[in-house]
ModelCIF file with pLDDT and N, C-alpha, C, O atoms, coordinates in Angstrom:
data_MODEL
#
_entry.id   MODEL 
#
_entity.id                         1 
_entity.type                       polymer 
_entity.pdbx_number_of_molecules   1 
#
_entity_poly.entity_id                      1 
_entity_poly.type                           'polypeptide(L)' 
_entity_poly.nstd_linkage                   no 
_entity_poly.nstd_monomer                   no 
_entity_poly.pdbx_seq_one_letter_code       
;(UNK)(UNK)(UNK)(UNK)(UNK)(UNK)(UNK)(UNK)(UNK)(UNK)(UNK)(UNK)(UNK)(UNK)(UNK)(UNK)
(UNK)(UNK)(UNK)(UNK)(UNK)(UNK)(UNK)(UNK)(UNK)(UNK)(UNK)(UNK)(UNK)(UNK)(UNK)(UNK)
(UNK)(UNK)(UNK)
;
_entity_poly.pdbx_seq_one_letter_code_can   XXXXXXXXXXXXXXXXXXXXXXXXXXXXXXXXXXX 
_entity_poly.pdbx_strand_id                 A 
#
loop_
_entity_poly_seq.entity_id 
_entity_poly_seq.num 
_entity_poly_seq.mon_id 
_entity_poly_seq.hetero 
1 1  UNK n 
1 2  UNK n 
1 3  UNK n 
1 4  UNK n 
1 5  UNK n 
1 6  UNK n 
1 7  UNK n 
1 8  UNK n 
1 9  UNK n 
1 10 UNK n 
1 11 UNK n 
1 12 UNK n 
1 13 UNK n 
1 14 UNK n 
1 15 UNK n 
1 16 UNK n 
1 17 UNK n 
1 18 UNK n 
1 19 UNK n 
1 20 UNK n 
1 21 UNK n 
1 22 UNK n 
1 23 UNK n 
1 24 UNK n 
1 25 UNK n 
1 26 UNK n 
1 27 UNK n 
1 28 UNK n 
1 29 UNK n 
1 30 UNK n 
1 31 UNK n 
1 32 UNK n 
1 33 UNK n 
1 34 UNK n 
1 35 UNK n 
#
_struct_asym.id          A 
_struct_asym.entity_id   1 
#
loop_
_ma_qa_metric.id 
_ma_qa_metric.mode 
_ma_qa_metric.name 
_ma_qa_metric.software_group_id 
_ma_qa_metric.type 
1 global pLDDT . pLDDT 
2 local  pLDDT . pLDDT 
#
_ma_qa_metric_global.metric_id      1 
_ma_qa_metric_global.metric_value   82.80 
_ma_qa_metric_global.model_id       1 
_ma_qa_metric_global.ordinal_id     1 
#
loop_
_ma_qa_metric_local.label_asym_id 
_ma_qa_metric_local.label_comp_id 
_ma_qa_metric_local.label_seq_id 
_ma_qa_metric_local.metric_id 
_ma_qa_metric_local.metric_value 
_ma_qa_metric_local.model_id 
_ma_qa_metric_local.ordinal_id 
A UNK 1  2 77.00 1 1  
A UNK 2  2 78.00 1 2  
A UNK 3  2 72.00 1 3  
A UNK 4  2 67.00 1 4  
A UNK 5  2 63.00 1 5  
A UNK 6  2 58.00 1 6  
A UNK 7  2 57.00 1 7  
A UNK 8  2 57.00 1 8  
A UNK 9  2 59.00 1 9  
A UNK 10 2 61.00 1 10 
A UNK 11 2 68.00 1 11 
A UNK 12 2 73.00 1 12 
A UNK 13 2 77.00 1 13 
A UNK 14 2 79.00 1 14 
A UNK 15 2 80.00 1 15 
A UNK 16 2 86.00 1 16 
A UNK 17 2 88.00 1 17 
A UNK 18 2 89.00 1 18 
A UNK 19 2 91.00 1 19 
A UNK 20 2 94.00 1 20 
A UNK 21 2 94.00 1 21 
A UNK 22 2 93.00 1 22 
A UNK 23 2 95.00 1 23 
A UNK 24 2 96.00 1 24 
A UNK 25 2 95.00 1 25 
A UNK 26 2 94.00 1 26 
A UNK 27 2 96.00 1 27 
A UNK 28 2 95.00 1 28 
A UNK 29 2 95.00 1 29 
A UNK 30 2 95.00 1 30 
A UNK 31 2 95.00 1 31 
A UNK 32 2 95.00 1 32 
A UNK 33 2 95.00 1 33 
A UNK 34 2 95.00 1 34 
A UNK 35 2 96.00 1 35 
#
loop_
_atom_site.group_PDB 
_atom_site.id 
_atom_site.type_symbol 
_atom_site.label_atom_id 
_atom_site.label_alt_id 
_atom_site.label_comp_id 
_atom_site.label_asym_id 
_atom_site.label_entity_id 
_atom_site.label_seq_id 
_atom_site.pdbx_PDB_ins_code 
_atom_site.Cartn_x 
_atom_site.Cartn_y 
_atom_site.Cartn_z 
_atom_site.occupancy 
_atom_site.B_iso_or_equiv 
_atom_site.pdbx_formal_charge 
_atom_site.auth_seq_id 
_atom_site.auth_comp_id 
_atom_site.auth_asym_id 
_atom_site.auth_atom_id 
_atom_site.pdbx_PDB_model_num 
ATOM 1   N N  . UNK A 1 1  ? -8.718  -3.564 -5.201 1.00 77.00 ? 1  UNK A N  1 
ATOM 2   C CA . UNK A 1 1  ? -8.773  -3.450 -6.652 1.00 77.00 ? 1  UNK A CA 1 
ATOM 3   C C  . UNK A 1 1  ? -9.968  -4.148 -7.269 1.00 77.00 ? 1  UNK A C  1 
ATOM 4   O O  . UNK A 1 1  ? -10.504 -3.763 -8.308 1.00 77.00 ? 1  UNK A O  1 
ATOM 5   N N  . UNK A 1 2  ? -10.445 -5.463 -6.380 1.00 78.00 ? 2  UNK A N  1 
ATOM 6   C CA . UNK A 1 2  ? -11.671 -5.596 -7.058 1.00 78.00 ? 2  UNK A CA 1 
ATOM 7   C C  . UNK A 1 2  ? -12.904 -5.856 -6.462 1.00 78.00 ? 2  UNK A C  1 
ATOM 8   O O  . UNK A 1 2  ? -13.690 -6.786 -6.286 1.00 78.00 ? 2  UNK A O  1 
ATOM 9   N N  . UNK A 1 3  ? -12.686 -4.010 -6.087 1.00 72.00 ? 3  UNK A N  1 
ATOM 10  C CA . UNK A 1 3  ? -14.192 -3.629 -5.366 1.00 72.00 ? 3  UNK A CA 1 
ATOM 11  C C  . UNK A 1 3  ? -14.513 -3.818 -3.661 1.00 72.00 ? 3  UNK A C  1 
ATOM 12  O O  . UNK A 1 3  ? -15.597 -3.907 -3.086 1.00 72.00 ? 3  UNK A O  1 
ATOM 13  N N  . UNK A 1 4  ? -13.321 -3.837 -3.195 1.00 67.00 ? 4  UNK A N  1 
ATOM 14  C CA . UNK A 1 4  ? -13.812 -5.030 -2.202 1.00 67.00 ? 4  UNK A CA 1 
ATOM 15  C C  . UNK A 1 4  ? -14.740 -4.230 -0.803 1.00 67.00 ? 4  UNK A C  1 
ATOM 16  O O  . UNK A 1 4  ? -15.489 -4.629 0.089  1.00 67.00 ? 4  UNK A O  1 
ATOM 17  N N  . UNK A 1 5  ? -14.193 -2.949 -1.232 1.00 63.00 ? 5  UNK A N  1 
ATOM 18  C CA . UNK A 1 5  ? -15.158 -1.830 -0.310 1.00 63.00 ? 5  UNK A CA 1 
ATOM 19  C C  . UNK A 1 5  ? -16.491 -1.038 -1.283 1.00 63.00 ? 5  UNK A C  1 
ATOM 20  O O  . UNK A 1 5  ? -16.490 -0.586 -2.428 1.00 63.00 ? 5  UNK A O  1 
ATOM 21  N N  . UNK A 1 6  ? -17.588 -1.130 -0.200 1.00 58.00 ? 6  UNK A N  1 
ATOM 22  C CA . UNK A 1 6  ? -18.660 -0.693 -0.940 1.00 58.00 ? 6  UNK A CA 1 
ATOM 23  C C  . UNK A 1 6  ? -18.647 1.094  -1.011 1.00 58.00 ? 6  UNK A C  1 
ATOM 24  O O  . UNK A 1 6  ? -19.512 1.757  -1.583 1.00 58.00 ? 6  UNK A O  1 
ATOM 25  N N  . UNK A 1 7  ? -17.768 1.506  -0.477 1.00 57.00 ? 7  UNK A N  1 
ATOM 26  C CA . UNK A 1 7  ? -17.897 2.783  -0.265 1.00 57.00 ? 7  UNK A CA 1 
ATOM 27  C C  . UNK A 1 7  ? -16.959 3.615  -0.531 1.00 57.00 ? 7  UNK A C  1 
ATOM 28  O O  . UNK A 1 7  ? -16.149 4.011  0.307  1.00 57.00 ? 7  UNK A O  1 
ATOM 29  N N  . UNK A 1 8  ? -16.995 4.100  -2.225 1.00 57.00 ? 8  UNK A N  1 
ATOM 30  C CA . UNK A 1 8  ? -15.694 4.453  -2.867 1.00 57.00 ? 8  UNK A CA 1 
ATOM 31  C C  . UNK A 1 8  ? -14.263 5.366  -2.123 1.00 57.00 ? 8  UNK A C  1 
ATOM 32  O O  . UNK A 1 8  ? -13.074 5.047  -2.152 1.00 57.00 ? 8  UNK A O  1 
ATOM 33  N N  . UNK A 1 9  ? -14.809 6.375  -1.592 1.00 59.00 ? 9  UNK A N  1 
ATOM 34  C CA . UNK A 1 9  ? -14.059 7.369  -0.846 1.00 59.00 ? 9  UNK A CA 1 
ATOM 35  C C  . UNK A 1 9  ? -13.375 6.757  -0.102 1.00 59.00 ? 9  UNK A C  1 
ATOM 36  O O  . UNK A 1 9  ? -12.154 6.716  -0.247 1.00 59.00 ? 9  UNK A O  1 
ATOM 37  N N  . UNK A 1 10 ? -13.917 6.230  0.727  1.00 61.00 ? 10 UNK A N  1 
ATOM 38  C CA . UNK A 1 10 ? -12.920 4.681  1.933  1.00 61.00 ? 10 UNK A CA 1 
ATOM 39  C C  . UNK A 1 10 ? -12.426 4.178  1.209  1.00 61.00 ? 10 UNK A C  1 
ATOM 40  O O  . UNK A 1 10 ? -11.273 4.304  1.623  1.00 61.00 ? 10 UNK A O  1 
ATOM 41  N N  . UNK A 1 11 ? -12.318 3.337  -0.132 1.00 68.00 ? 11 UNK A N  1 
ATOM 42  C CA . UNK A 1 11 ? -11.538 2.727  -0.941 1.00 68.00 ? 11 UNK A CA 1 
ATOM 43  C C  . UNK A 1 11 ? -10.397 3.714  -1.283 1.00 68.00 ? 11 UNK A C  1 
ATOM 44  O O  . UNK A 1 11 ? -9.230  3.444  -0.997 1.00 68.00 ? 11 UNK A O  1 
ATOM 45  N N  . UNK A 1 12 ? -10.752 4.850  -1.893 1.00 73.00 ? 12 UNK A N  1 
ATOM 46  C CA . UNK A 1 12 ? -9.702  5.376  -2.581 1.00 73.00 ? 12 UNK A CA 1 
ATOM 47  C C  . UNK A 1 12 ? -8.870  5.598  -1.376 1.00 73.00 ? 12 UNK A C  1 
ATOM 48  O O  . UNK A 1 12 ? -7.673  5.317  -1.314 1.00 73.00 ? 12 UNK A O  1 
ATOM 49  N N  . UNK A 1 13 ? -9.579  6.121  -0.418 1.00 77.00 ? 13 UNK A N  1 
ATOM 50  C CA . UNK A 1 13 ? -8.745  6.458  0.544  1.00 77.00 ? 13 UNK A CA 1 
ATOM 51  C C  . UNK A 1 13 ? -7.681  5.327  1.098  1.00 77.00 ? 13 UNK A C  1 
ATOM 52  O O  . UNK A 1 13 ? -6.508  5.549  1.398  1.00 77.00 ? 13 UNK A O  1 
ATOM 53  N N  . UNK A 1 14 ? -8.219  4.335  1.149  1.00 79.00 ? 14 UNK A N  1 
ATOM 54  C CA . UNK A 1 14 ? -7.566  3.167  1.963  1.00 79.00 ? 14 UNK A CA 1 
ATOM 55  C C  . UNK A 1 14 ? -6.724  2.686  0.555  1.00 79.00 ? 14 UNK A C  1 
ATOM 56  O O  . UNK A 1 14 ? -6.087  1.734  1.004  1.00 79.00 ? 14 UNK A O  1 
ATOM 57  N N  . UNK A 1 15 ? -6.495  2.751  -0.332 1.00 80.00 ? 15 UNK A N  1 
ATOM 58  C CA . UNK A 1 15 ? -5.965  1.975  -1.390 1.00 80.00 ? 15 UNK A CA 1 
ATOM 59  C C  . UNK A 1 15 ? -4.664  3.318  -1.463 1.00 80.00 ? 15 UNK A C  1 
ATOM 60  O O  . UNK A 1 15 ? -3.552  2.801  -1.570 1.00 80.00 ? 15 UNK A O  1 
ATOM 61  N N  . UNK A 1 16 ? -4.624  4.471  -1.436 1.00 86.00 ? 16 UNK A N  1 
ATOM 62  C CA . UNK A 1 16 ? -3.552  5.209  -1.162 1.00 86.00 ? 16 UNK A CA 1 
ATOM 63  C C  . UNK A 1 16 ? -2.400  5.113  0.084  1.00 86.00 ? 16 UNK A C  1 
ATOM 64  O O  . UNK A 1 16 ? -1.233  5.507  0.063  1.00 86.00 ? 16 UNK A O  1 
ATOM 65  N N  . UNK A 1 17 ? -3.128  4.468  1.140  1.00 88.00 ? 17 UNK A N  1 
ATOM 66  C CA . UNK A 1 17 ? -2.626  4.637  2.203  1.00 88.00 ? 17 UNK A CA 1 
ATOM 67  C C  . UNK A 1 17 ? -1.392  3.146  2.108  1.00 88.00 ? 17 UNK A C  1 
ATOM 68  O O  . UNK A 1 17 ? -0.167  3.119  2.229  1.00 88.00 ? 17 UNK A O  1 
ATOM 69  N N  . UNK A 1 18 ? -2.255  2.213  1.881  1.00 89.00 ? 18 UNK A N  1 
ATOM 70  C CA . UNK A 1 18 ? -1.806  1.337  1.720  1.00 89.00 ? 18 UNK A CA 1 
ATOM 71  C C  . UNK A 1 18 ? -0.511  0.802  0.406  1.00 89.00 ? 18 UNK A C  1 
ATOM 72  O O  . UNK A 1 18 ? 0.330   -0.097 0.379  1.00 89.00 ? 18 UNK A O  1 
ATOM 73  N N  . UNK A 1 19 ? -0.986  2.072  -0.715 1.00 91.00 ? 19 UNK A N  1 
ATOM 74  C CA . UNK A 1 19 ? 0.205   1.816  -1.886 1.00 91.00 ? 19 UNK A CA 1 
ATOM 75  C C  . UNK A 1 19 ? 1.594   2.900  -0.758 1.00 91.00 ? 19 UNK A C  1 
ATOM 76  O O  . UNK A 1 19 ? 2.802   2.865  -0.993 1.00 91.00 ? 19 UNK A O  1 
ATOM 77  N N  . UNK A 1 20 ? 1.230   3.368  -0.120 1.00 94.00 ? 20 UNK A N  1 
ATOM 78  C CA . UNK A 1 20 ? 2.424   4.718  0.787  1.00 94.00 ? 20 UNK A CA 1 
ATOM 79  C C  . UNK A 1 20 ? 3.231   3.037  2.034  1.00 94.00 ? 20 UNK A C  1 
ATOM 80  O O  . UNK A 1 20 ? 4.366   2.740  2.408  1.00 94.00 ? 20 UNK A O  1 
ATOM 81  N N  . UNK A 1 21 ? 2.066   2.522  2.196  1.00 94.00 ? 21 UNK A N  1 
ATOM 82  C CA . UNK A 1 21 ? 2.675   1.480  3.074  1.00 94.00 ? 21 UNK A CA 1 
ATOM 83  C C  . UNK A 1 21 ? 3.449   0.698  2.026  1.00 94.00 ? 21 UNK A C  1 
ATOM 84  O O  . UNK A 1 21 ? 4.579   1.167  2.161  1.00 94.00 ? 21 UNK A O  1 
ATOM 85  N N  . UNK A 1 22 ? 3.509   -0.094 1.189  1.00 93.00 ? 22 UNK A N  1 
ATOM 86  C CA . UNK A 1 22 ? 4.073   -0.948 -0.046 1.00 93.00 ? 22 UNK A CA 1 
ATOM 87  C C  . UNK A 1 22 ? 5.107   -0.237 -0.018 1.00 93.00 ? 22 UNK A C  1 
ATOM 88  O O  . UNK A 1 22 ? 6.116   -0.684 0.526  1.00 93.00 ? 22 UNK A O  1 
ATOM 89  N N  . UNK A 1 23 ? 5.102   0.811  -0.494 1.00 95.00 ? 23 UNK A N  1 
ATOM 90  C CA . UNK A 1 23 ? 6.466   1.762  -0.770 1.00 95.00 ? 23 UNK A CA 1 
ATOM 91  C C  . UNK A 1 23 ? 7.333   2.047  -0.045 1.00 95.00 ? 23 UNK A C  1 
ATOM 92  O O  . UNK A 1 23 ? 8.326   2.583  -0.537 1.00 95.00 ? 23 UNK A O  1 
ATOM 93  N N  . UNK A 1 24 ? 7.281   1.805  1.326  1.00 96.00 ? 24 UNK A N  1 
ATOM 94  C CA . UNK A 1 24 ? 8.128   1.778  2.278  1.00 96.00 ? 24 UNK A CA 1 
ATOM 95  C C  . UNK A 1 24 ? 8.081   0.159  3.205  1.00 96.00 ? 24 UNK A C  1 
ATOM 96  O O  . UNK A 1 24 ? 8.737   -0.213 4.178  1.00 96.00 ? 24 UNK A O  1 
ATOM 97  N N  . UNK A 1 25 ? 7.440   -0.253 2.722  1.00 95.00 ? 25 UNK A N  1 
ATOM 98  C CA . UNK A 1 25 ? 7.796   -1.878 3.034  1.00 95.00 ? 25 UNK A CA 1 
ATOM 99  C C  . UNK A 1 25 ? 9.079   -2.661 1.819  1.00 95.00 ? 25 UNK A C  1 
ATOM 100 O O  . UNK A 1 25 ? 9.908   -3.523 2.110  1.00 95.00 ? 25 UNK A O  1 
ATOM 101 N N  . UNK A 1 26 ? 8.900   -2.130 0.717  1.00 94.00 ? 26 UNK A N  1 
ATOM 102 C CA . UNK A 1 26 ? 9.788   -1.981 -0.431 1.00 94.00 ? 26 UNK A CA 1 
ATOM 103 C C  . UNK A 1 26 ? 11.360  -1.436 -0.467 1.00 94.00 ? 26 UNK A C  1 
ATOM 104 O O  . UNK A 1 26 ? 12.490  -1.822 -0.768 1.00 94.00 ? 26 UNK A O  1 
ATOM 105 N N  . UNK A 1 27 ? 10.759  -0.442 -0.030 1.00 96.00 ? 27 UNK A N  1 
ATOM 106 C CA . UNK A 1 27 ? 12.481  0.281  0.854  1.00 96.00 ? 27 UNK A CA 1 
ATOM 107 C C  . UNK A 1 27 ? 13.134  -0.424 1.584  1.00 96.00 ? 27 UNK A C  1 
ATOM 108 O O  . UNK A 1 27 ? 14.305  -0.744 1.381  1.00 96.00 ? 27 UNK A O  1 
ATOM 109 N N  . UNK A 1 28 ? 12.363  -0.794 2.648  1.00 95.00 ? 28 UNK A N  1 
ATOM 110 C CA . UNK A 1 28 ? 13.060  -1.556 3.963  1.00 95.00 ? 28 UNK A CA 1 
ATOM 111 C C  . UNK A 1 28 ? 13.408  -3.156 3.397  1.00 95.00 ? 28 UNK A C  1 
ATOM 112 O O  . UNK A 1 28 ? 14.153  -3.890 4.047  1.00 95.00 ? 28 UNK A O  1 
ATOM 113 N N  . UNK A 1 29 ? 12.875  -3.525 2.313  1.00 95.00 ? 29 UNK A N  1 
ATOM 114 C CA . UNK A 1 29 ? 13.113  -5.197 1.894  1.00 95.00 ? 29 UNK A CA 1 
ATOM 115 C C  . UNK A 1 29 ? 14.402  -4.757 1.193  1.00 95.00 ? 29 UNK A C  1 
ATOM 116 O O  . UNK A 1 29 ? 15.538  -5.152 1.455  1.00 95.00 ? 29 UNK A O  1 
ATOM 117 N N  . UNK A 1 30 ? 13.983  -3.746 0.124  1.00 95.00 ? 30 UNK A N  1 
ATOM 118 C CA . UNK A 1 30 ? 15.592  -3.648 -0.399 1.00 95.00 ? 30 UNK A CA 1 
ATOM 119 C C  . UNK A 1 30 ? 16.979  -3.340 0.443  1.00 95.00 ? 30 UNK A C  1 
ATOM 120 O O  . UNK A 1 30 ? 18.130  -3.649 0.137  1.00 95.00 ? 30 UNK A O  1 
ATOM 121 N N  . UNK A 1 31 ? 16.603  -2.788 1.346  1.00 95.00 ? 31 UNK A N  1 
ATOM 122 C CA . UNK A 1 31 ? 17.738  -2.278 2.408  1.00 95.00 ? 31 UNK A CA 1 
ATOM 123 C C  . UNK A 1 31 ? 18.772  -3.483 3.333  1.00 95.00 ? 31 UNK A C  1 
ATOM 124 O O  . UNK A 1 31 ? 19.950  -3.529 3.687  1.00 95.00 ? 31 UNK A O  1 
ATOM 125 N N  . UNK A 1 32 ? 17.373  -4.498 3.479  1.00 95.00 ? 32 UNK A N  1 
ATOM 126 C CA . UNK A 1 32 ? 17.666  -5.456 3.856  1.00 95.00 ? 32 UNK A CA 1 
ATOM 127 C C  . UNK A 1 32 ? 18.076  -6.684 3.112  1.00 95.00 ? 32 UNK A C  1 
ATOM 128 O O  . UNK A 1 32 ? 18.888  -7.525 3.498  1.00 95.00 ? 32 UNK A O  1 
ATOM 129 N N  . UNK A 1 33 ? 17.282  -6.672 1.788  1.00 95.00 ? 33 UNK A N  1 
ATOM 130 C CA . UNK A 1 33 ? 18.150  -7.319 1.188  1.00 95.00 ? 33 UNK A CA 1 
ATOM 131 C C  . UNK A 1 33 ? 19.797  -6.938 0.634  1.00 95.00 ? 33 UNK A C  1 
ATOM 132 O O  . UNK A 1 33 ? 20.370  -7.877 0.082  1.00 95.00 ? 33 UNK A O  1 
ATOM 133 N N  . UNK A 1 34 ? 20.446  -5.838 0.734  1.00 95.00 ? 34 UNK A N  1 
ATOM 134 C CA . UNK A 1 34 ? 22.130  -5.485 0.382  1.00 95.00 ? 34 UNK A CA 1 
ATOM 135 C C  . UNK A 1 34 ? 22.742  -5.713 1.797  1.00 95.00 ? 34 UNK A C  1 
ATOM 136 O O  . UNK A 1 34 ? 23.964  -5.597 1.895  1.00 95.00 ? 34 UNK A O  1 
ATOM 137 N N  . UNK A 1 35 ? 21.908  -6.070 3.057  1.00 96.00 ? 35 UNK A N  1 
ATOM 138 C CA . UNK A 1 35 ? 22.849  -6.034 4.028  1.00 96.00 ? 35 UNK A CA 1 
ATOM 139 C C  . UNK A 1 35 ? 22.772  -8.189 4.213  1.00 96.00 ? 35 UNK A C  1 
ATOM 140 O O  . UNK A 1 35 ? 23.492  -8.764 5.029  1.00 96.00 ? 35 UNK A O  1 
#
């Protein structure tokens, strides 16, 4: 988010991949947190 790749396309790219990872690291915390 602030800039940290010089090479936008790799950023966008890698900053998607990584919000898809969050989102299922998110899942699995909540899952684990009700058990």
């Amino acid at each position: 988010g602030t800039g940290g790749y010089a090479h936008i396309d790799a950023s966008a790219e890698q900053d998607t991949a990584l919000q898809a990872e969050d989102r299922e690291l998110s899942e699995k915390r909540h899952a684990l947190h009700a058990q």
